[in-house]
C-alpha atoms as a PDB file:
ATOM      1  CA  UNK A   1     126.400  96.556 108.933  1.00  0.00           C
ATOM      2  CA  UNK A   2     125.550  94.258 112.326  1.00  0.00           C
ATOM      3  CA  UNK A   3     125.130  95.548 115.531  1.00  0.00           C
ATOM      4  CA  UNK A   4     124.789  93.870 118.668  1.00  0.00           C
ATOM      5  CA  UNK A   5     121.142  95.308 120.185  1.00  0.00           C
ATOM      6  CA  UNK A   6     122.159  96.239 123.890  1.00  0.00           C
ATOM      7  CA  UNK A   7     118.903  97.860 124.486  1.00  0.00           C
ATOM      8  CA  UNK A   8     119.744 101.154 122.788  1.00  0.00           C
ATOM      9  CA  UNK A   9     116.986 103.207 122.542  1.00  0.00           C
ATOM     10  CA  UNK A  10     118.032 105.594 118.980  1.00  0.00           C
ATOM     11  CA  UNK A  11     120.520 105.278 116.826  1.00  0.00           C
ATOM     12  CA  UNK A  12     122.334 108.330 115.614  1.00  0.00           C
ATOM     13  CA  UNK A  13     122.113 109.231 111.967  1.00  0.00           C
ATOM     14  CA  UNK A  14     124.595 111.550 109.476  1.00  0.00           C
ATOM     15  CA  UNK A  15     124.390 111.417 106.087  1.00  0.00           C
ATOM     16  CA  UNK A  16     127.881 114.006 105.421  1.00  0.00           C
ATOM     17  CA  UNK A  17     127.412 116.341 108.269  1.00  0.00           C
ATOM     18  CA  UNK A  18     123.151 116.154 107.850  1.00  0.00           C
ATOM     19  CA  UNK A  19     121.713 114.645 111.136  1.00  0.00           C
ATOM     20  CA  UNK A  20     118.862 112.838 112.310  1.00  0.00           C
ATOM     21  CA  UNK A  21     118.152 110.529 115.756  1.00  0.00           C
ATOM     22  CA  UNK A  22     116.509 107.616 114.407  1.00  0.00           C
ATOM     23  CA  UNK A  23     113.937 105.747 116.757  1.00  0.00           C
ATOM     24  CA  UNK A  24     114.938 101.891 117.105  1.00  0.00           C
ATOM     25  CA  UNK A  25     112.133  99.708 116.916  1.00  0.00           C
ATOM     26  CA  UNK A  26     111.884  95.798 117.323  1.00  0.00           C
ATOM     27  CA  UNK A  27     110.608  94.340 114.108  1.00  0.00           C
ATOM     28  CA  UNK A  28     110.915  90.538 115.360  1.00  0.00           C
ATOM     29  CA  UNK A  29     112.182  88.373 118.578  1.00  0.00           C
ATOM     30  CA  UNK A  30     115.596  88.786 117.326  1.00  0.00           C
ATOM     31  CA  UNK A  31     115.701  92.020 114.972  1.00  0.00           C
ATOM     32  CA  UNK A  32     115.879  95.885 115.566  1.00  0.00           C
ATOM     33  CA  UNK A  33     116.092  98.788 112.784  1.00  0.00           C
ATOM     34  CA  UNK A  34     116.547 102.015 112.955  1.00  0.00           C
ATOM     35  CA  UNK A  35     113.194 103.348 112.148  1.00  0.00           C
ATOM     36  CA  UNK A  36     114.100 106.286 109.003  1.00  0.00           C
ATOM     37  CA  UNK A  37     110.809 108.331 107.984  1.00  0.00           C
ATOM     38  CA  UNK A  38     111.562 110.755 105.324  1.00  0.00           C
ATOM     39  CA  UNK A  39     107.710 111.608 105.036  1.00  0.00           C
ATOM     40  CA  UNK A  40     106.870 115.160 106.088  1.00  0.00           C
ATOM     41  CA  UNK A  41     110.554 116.361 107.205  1.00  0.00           C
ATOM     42  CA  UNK A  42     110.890 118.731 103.916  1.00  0.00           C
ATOM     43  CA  UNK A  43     115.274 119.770 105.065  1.00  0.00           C
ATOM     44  CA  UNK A  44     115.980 115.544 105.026  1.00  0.00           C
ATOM     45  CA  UNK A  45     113.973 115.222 102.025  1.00  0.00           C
ATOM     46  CA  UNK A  46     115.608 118.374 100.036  1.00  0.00           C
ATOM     47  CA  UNK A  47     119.420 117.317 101.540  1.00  0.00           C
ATOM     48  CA  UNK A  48     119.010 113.618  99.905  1.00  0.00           C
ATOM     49  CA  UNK A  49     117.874 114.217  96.830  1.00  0.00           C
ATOM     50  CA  UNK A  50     120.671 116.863  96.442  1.00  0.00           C
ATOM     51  CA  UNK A  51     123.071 114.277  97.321  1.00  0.00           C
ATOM     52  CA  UNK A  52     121.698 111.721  95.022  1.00  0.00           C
ATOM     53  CA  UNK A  53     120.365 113.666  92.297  1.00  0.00           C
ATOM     54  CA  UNK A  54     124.762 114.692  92.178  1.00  0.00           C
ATOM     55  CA  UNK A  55     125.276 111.080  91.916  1.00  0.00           C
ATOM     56  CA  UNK A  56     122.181 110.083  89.323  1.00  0.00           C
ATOM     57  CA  UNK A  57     123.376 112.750  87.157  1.00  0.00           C
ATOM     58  CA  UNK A  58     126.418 110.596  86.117  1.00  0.00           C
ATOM     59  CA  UNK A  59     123.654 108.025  84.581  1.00  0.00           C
ATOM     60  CA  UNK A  60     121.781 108.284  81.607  1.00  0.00           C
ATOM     61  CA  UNK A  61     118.121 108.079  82.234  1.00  0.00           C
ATOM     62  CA  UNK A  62     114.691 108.772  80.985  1.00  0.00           C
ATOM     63  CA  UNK A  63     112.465 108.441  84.347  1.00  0.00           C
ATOM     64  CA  UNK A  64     112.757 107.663  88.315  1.00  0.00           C
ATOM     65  CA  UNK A  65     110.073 105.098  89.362  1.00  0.00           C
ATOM     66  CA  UNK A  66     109.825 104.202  92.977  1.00  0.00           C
ATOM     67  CA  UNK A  67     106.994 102.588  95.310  1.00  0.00           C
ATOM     68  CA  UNK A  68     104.658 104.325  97.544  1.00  0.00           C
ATOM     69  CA  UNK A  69     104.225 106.213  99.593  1.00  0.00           C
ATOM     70  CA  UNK A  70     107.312 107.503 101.658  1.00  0.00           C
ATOM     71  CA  UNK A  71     109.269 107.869  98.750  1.00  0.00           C
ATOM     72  CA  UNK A  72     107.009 109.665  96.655  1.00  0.00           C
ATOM     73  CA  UNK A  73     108.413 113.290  98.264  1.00  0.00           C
ATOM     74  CA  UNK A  74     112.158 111.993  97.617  1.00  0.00           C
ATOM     75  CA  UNK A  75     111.104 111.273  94.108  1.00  0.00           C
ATOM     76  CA  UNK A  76     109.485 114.958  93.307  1.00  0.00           C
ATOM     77  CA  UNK A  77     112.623 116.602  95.045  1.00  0.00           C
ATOM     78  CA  UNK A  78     114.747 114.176  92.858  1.00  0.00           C
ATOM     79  CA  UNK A  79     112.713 115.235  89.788  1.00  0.00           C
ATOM     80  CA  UNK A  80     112.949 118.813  90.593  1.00  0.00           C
ATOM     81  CA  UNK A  81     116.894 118.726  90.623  1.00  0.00           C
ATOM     82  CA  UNK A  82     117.242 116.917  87.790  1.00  0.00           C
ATOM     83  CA  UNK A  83     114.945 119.156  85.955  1.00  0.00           C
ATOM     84  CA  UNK A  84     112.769 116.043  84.932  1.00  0.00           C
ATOM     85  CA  UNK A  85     109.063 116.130  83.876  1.00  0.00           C
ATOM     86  CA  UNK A  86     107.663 113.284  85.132  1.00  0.00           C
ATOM     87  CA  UNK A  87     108.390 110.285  87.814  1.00  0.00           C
ATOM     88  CA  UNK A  88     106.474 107.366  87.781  1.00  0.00           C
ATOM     89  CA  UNK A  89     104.664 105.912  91.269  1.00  0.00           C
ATOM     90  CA  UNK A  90     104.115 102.112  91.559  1.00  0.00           C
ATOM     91  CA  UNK A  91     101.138 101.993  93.812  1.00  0.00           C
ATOM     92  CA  UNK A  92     100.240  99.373  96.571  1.00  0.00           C
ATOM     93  CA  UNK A  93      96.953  98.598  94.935  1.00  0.00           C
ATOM     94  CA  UNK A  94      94.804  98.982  91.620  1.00  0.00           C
ATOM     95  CA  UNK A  95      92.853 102.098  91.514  1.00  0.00           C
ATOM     96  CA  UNK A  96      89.572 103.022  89.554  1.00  0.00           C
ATOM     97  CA  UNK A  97      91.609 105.048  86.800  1.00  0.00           C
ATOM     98  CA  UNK A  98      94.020 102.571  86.568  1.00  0.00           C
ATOM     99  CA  UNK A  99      93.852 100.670  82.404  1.00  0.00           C
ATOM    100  CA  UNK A 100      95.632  97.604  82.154  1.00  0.00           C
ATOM    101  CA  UNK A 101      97.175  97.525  85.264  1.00  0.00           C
ATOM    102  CA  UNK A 102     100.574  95.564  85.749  1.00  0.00           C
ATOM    103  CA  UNK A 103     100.565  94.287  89.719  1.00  0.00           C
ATOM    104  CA  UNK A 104     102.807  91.564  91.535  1.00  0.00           C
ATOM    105  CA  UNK A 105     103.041  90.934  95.010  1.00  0.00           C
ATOM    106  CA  UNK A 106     105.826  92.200  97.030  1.00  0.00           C
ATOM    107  CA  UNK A 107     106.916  91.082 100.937  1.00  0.00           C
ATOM    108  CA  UNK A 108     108.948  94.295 103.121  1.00  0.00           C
ATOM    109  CA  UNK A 109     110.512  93.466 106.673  1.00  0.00           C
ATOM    110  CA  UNK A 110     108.970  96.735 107.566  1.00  0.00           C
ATOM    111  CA  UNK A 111     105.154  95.405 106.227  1.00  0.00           C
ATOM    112  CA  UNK A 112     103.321  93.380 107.994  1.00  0.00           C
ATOM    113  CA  UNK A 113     101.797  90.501 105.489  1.00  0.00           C
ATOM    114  CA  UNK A 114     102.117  90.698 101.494  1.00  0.00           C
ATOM    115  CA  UNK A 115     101.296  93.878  99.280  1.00  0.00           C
ATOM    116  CA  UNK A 116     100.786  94.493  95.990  1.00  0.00           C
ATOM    117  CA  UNK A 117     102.836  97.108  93.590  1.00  0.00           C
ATOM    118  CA  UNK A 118     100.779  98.177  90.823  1.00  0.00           C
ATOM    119  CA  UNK A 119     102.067 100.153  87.773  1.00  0.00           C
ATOM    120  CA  UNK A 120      99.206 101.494  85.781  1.00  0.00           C
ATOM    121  CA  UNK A 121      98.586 100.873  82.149  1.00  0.00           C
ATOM    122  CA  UNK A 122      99.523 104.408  81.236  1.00  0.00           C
ATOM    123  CA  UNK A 123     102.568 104.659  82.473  1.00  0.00           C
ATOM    124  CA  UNK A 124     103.685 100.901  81.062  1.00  0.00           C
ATOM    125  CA  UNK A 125     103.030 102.800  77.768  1.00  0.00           C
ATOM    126  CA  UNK A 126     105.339 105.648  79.516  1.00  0.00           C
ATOM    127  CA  UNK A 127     108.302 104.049  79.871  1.00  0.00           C
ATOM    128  CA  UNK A 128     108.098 101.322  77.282  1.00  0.00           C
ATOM    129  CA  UNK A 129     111.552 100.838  75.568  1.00  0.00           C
ATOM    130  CA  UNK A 130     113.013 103.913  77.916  1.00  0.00           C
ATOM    131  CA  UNK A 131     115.763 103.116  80.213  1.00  0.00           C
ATOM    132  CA  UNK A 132     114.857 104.188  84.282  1.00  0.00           C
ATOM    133  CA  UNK A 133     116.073 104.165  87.472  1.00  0.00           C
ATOM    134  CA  UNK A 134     114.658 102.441  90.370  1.00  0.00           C
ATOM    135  CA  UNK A 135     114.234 104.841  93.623  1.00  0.00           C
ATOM    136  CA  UNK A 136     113.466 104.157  97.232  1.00  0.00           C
ATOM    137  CA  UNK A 137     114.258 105.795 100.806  1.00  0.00           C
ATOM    138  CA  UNK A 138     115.780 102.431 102.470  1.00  0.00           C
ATOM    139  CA  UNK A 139     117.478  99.022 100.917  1.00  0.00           C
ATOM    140  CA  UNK A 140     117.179  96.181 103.422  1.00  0.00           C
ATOM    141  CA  UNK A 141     116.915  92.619 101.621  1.00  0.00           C
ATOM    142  CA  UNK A 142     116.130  94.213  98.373  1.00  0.00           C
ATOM    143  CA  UNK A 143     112.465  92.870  97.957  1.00  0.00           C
ATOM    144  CA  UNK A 144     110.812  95.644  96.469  1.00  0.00           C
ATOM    145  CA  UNK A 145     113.644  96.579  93.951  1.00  0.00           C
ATOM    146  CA  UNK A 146     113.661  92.950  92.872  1.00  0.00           C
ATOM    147  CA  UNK A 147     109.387  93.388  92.618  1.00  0.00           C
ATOM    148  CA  UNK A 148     109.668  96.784  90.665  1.00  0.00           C
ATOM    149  CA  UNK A 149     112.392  94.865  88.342  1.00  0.00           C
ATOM    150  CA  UNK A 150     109.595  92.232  87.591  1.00  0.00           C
ATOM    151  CA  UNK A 151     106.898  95.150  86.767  1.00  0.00           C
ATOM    152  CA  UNK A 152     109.748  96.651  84.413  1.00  0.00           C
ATOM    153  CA  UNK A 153     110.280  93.631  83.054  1.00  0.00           C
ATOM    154  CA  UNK A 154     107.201  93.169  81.669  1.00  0.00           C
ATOM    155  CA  UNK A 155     107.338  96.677  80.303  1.00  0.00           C
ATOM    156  CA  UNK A 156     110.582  96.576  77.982  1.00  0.00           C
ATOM    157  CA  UNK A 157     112.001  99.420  79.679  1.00  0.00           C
ATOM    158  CA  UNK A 158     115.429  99.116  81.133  1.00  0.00           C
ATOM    159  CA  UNK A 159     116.605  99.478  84.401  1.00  0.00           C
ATOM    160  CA  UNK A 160     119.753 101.300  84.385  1.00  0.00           C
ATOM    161  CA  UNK A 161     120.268 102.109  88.283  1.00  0.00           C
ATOM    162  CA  UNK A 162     119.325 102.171  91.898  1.00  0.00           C
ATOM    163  CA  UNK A 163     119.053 104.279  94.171  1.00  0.00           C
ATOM    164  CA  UNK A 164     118.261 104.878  97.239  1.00  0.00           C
ATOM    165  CA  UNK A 165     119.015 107.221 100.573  1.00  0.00           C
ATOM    166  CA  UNK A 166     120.199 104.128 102.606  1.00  0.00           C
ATOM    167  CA  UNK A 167     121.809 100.877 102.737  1.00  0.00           C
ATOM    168  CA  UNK A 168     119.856  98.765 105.878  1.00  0.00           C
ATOM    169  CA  UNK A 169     121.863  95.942 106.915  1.00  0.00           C
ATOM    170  CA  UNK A 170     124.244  93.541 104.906  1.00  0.00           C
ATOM    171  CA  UNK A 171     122.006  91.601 102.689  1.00  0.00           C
ATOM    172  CA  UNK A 172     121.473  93.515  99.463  1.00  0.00           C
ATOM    173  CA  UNK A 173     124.568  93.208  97.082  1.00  0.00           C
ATOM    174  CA  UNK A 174     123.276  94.223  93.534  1.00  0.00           C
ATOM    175  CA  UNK A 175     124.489  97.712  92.488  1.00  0.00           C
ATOM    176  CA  UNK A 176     123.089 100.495  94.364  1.00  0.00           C
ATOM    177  CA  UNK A 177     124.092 104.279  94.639  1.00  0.00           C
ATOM    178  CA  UNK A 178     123.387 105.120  98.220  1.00  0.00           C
ATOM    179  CA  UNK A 179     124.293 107.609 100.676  1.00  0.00           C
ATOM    180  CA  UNK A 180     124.826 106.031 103.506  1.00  0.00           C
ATOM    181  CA  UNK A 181     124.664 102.693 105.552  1.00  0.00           C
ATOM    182  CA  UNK A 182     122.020 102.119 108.117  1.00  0.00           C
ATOM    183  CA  UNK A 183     122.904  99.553 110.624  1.00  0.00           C
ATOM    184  CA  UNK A 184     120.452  96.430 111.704  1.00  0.00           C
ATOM    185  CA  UNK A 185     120.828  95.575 115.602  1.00  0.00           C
ATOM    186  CA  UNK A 186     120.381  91.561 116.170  1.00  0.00           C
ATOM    187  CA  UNK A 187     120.357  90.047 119.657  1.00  0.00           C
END
């Protein structure tokens, strides 16, 4: 979804009858989103991953993995509804404990510059030949599911689903469960 930016100042969120006022900030000369930080508001967090962990239920599925860091709440709340054990974290860079790390090299529109997601060695061993779903808060042009795809790839696990609290925009068209659309504003 498209909106003409008219100088609006917040854009006004609900996610069935949950809502939020969503800051809009300018990302570019001709680009505006709807700035939607789940980190630290514990009702939003807890209302999603209701909502989705009712629609991920439908799937069969042996682990969540998502990027960090503002998903990483969404992704224990999602865990504790589904009554799993374990998520797995793809960090932004290798750590000390890491063995064997897997990393590629991911671009966000809401990132200034290239990162890096890193799965660690462990959890490659984790998930090998186990089928997962891919989790994050927002899904603009899809650039970090398509980056977590290539670190399962090289992992033989499957990726059975996506998921994700909101749909930014018009440009990702893979499958994704979502709750609800989030517009872009363009001049």
């Amino acid at each position: 979804m498209v909106i003409k930016y008219t100088g609006q100042t917040h854009y006004d969120l609900e996610i069935s009858g949950f809502h939020r006022k969503l800051p809009i900030v300018q990302i570019n000369d001709n680009l505006w989103i709807a700035s939607f930080v789940m980190l630290g508001d514990v009702n939003l967090i807890n209302f999603c991953a209701g909502a989705l962990a009712t629609k991920l239920a439908k799937l069969e599925f042996d682990y969540l993995v998502g990027p960090e860091a503002k998903v990483i709440p969404l992704l224990q709340a999602l865990g504790t509804f589904l009554g799993l054990s374990r998520y797995i974290i793809c960090r932004k860079n290798v750590k000390a404990y890491m063995e064997n790390p897997v990393t590629l090299e991911v671009e966000s529109i809401t990132t200034k510059g290239k990162q890096n997601l890193v799965l660690n060695g462990m959890d490659v061993e984790l998930i090998k030949g186990k089928k997962v779903v891919l989790i994050d808060d927002v899904v603009s042009t899809g650039g970090t599911f398509e980056t977590l795809e290539e670190l399962i790839d090289k992992t033989d696990a499957e990726v059975v689903g996506r998921a994700a609290v909101l749909k930014e925009g018009d440009s990702y068209n893979k499958d994704l469960i979502y709750l609800q659309d989030l517009p872009v504003f363009i001049k």
